[in-house]
N, C-alpha and C. Protein backbone atom coordinates (compact mmCIF):
# COMPACT_ATOMS: atom_id res chain seq x y z
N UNK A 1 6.30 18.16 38.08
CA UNK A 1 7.64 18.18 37.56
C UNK A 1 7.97 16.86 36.87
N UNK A 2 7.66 15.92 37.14
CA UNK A 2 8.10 14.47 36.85
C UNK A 2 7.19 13.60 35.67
N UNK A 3 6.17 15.39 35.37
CA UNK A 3 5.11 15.05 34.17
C UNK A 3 5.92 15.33 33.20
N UNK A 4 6.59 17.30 32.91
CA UNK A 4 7.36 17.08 32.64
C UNK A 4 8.55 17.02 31.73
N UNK A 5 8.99 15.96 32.64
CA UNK A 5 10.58 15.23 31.84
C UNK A 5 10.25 14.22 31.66
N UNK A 6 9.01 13.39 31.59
CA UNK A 6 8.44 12.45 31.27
C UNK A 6 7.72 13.07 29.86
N UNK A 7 7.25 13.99 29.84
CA UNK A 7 6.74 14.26 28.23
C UNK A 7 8.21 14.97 27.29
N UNK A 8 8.91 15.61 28.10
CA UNK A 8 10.17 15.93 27.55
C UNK A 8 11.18 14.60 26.58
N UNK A 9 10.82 13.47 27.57
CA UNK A 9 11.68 12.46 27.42
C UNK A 9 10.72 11.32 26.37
N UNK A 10 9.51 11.62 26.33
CA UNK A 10 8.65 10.79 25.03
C UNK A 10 9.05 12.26 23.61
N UNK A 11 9.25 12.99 24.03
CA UNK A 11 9.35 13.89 22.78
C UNK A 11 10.61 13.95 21.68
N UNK A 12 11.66 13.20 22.91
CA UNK A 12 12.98 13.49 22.65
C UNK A 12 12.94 11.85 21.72
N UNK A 13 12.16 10.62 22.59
CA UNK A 13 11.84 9.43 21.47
C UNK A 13 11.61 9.97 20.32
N UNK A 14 10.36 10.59 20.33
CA UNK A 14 9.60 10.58 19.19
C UNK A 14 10.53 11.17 18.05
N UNK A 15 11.32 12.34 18.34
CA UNK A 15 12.33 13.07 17.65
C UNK A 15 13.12 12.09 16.88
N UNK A 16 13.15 11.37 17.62
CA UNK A 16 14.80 10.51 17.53
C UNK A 16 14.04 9.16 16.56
N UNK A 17 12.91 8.85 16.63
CA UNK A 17 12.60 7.55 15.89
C UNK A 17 12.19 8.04 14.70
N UNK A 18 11.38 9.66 14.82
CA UNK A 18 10.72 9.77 13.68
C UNK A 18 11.63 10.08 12.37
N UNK A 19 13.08 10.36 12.81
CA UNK A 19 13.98 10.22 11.67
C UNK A 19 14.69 9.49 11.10
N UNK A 20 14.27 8.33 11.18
CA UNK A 20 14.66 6.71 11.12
C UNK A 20 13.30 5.89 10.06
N UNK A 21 13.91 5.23 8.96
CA UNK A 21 12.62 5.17 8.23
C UNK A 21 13.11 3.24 8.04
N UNK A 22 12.14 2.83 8.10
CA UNK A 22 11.99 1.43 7.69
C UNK A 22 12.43 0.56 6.74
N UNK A 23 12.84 1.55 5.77
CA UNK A 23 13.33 0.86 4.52
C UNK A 23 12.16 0.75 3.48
N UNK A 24 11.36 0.51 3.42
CA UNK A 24 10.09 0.38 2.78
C UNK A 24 10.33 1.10 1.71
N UNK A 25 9.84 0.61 0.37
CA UNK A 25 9.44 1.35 -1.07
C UNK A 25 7.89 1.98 -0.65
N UNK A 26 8.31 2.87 -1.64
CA UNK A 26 6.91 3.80 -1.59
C UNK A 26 6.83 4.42 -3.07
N UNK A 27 6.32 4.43 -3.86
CA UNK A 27 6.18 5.11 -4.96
C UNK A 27 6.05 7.18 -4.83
N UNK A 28 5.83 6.85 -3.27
CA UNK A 28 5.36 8.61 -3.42
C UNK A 28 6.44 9.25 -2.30
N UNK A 29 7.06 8.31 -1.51
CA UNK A 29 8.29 8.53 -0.51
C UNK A 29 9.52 8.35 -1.16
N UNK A 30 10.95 8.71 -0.36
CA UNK A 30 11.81 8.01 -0.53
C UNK A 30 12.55 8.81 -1.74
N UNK A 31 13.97 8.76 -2.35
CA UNK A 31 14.52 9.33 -3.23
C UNK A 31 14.06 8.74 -5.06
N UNK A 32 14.67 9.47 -5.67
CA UNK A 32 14.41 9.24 -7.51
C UNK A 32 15.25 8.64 -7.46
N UNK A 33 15.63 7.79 -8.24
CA UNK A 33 16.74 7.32 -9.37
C UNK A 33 17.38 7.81 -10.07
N UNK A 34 18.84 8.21 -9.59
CA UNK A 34 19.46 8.61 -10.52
C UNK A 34 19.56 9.11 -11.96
N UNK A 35 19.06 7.89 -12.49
CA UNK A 35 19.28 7.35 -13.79
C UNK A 35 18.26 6.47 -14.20
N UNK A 36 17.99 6.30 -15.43
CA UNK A 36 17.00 4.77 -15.58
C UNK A 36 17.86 3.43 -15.17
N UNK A 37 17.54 2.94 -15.16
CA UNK A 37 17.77 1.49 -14.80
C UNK A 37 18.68 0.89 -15.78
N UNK A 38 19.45 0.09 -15.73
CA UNK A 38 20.40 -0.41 -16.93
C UNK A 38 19.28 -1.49 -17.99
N UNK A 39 19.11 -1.65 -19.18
CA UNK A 39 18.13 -2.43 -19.60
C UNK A 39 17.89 -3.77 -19.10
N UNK A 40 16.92 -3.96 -19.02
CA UNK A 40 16.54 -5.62 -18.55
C UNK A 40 17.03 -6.03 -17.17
N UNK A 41 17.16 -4.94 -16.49
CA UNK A 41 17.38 -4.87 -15.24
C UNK A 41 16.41 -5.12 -13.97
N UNK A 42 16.35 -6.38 -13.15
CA UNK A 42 15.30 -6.78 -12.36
C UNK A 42 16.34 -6.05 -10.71
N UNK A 43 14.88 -5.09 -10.24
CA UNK A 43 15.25 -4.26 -9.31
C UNK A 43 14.95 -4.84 -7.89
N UNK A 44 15.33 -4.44 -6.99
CA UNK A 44 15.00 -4.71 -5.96
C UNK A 44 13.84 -3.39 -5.44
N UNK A 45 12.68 -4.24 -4.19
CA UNK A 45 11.40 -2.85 -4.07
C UNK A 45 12.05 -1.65 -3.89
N UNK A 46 13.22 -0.98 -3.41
CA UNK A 46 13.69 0.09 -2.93
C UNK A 46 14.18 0.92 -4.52
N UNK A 47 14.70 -0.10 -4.86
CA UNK A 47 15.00 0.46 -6.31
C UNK A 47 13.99 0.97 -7.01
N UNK A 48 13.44 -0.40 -7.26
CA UNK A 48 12.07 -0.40 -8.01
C UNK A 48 11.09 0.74 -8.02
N UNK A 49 11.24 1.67 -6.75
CA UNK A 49 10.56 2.67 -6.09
C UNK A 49 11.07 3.64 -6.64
N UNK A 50 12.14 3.94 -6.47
CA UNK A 50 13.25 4.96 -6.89
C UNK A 50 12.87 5.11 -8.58
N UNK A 51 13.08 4.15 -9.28
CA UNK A 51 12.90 3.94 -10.44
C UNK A 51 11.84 4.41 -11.16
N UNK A 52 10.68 4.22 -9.93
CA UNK A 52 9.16 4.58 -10.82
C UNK A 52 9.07 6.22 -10.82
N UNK A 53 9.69 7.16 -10.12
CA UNK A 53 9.58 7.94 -9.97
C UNK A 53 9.94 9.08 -10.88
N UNK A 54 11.06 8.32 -12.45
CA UNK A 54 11.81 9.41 -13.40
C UNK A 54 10.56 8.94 -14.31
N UNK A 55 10.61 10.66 -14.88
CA UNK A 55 9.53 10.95 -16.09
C UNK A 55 9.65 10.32 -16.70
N UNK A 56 8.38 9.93 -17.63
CA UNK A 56 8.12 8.86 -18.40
C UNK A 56 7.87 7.69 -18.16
N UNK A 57 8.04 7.21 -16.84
CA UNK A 57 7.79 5.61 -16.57
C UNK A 57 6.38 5.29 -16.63
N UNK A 58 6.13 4.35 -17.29
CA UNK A 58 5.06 3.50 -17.13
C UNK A 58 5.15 1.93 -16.10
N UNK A 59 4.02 1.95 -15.00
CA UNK A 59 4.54 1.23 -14.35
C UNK A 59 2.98 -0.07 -15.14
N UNK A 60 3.57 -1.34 -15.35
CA UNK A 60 2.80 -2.53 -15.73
C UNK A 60 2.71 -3.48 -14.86
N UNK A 61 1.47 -3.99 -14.44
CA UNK A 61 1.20 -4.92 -13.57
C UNK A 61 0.86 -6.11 -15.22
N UNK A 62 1.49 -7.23 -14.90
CA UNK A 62 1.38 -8.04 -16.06
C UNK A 62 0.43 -9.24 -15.26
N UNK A 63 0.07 -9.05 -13.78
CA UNK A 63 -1.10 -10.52 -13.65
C UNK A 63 -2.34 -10.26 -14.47
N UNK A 64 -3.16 -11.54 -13.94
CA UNK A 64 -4.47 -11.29 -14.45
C UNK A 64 -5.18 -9.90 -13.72
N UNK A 65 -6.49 -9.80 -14.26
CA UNK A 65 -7.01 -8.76 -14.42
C UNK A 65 -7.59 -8.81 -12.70
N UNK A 66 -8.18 -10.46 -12.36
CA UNK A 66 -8.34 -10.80 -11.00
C UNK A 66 -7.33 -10.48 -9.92
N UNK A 67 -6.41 -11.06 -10.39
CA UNK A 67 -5.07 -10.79 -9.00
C UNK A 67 -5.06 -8.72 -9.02
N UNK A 68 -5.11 -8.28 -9.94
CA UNK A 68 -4.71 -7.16 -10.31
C UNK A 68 -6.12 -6.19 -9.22
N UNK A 69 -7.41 -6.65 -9.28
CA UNK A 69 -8.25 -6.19 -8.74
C UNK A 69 -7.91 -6.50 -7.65
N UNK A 70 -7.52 -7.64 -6.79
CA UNK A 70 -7.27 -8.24 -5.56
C UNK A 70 -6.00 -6.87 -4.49
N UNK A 71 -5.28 -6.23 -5.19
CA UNK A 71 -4.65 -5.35 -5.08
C UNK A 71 -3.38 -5.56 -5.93
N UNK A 72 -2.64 -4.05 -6.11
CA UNK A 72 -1.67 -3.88 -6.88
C UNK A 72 -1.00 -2.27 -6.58
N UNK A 73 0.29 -2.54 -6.78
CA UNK A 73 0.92 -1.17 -6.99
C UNK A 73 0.16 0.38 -7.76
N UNK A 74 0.16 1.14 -6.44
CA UNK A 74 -0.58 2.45 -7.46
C UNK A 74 -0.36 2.94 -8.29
N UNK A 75 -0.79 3.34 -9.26
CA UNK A 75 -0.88 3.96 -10.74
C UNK A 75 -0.52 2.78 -12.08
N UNK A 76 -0.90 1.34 -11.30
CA UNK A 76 -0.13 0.46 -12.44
C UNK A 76 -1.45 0.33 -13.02
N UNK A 77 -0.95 0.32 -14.67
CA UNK A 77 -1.56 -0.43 -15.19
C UNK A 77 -1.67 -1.82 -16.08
N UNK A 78 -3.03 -2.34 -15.63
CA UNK A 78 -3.28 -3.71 -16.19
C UNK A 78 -2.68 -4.41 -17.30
N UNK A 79 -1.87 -5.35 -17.78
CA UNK A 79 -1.61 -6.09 -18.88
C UNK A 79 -1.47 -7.50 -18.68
N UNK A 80 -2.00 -8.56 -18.82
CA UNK A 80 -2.16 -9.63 -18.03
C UNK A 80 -1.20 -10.33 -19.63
N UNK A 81 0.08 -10.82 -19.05
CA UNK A 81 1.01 -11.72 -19.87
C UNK A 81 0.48 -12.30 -20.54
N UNK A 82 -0.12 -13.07 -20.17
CA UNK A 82 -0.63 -14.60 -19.82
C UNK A 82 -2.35 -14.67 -21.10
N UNK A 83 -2.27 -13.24 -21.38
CA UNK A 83 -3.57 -13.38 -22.69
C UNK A 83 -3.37 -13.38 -23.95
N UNK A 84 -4.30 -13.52 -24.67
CA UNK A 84 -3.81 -13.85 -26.32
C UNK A 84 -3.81 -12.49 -27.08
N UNK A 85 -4.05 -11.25 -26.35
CA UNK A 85 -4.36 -9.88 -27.10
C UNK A 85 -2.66 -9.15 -26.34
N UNK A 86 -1.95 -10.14 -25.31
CA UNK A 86 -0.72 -9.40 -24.97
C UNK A 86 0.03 -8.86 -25.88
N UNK A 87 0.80 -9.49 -27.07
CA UNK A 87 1.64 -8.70 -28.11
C UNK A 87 0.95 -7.75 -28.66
N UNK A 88 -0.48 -7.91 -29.07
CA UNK A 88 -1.09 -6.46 -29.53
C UNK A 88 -1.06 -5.43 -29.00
N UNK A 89 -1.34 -5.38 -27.85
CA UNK A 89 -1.37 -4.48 -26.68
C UNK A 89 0.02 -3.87 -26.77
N UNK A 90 0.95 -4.70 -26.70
CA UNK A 90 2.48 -3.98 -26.45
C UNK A 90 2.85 -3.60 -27.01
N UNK A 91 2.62 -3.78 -28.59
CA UNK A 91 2.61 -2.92 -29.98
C UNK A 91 2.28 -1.92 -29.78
N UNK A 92 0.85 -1.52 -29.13
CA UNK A 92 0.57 -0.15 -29.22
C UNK A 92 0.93 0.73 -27.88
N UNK A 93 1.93 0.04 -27.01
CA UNK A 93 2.53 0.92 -26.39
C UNK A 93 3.70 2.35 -26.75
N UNK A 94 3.70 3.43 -26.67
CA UNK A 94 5.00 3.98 -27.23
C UNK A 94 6.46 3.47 -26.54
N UNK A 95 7.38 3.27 -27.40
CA UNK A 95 8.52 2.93 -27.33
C UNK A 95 9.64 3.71 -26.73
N UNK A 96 9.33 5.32 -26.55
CA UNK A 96 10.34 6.23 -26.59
C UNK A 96 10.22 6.04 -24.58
N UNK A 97 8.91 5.31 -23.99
CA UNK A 97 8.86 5.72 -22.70
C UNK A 97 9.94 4.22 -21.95
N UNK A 98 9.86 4.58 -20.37
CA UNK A 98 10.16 3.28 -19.73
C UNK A 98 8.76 2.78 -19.23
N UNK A 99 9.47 1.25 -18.83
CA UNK A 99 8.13 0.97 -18.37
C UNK A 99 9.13 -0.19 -17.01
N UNK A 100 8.79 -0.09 -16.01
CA UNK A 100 8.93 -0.86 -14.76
C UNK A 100 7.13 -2.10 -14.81
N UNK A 101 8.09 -3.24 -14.53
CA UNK A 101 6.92 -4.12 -15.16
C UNK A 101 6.91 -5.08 -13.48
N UNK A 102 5.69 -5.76 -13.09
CA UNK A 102 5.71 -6.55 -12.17
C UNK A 102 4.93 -7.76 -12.04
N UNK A 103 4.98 -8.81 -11.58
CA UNK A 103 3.86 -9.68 -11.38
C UNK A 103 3.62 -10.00 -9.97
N UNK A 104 2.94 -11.32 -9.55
CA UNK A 104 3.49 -12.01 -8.28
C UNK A 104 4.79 -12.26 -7.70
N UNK A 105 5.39 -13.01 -8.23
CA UNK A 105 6.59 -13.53 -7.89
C UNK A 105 7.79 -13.29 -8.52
N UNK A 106 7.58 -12.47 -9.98
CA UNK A 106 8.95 -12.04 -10.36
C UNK A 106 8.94 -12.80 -11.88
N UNK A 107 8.11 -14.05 -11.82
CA UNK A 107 8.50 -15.03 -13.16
C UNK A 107 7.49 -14.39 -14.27
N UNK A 108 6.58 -13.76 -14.45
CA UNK A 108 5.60 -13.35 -15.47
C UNK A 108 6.42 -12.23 -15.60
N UNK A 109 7.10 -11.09 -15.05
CA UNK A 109 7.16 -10.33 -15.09
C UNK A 109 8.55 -10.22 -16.18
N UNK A 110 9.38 -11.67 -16.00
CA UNK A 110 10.47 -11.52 -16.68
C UNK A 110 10.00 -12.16 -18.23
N UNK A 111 8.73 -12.57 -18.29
CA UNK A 111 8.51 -13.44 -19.62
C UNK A 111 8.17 -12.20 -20.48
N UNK A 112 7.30 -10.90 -19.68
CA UNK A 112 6.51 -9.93 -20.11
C UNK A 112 7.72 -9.51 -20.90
N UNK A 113 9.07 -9.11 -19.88
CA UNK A 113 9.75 -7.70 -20.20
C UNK A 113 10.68 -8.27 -21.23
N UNK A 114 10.89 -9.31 -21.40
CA UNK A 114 11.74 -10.40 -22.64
C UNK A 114 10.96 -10.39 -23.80
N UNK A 115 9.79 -10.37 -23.65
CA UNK A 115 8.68 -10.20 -24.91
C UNK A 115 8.43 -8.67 -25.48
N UNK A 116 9.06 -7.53 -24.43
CA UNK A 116 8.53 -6.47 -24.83
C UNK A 116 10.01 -6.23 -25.43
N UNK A 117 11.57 -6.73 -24.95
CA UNK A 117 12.44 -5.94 -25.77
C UNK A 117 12.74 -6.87 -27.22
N UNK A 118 11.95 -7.75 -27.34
CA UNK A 118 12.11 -8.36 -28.34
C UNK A 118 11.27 -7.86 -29.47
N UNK A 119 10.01 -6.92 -28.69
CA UNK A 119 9.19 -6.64 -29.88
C UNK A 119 10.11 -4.82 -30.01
N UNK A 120 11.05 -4.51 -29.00
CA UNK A 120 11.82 -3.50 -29.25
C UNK A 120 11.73 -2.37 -28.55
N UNK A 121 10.96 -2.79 -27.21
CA UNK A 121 11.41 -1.88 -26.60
C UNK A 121 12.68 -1.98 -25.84
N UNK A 122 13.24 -0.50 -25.47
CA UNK A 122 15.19 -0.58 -25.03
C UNK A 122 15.10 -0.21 -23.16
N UNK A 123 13.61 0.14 -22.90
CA UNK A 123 13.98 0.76 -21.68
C UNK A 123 12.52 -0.34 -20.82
N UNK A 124 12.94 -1.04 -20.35
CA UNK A 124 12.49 -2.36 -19.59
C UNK A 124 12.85 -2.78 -18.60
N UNK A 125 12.78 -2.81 -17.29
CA UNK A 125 12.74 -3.33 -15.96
C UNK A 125 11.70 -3.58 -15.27
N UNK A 126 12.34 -4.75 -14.66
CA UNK A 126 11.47 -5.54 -13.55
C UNK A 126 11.44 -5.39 -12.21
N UNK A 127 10.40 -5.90 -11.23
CA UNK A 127 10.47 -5.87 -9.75
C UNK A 127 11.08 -7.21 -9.43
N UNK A 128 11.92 -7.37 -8.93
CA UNK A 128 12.90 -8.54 -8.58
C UNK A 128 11.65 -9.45 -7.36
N UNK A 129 11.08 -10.54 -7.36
CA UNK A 129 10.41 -10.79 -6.40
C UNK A 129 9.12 -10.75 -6.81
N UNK A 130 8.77 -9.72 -7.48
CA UNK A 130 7.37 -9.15 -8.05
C UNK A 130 6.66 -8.75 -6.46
N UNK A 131 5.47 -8.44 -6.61
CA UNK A 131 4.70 -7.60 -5.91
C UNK A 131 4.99 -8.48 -4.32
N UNK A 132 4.49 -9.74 -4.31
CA UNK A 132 4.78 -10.73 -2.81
C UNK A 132 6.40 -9.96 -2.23
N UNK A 133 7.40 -9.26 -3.21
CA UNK A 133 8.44 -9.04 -2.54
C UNK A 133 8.47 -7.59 -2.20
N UNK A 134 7.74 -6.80 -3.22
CA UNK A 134 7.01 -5.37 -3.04
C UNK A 134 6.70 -5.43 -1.47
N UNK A 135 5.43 -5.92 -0.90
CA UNK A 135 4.45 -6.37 0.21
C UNK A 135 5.28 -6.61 1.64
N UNK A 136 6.58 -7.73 0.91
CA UNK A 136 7.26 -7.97 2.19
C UNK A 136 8.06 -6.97 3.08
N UNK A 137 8.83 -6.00 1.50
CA UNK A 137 9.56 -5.02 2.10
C UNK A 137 9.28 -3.81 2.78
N UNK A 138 7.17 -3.63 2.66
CA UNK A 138 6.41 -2.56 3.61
C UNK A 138 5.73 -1.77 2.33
N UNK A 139 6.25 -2.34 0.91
CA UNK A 139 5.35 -1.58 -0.10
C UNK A 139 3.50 -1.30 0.09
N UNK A 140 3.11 -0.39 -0.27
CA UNK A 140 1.86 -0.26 -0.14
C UNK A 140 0.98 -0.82 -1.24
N UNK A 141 0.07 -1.54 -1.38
CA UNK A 141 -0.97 -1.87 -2.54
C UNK A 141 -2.25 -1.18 -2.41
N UNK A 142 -2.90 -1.15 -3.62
CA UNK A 142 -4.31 -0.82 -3.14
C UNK A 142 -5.02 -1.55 -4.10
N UNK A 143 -6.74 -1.37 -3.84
CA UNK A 143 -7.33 -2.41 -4.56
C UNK A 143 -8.12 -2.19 -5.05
């Protein structure tokens, strides 16, 4: 008998915690975004998450190609700021999409997305923090 209401009473935990979520960004959890992002808008990971999720986003990891192998947000792809083929590259991105952009710490990521609405794109946001703030808030990387 005292087995139980002892498994009764881990079940009734489990019930009760498993509907309680951490807060954590997830690219594949968690709600959409409303809306796109207001332009040039640096998000926070929860946002940032939310955000990647409306059609059309392109998500950009702007480190090097090294940090980028080391791990990075899933489905991003590679554009390392910081090279001499970057404006070419962003030229031949299409314009009509979004793109959620990130680095380490937040500072490449704002040089990237200042360089991309200058060459004209309108739909541009950042990860506030960049990926180190991704990581802290329980985001997942892979490598």
């Amino acid at each position: 008998m005292k087995l139980a209401g002892l498994a009764a009473a881990s079940l009734a935990a489990v019930l009760l915690l498993g509907g309680c979520t951490d807060g954590s960004p997830s690219a594949t959890s968690g709600p959409t975004a409303a809306a796109a992002p207001a332009v040039g808008s640096s998000l926070s990971p929860s946002d940032f998450a939310a955000a990647l999720k409306l059609p059309g986003t392109v998500l950009l990891d702007v480190r090097t190609p090294a940090e980028f192998s080391a791990g990075h947000i899933a489905g991003a792809v590679n554009l390392d700021v910081q090279s001499a083929a970057f404006a070419q590259k962003v030229a031949a991105l299409d314009r009509a999409k979004s793109y959620a952009v990130y680095c380490h710490s937040g500072n490449r990521s704002k040089t990237a997305k200042t360089a991309m609405q200058q060459a004209g794109f309108s739909h541009v946001y950042d990860l506030a923090g960049g990926v180190q703030a991704w990581q802290s808030a329980g985001g997942p990387v892979t490598g």
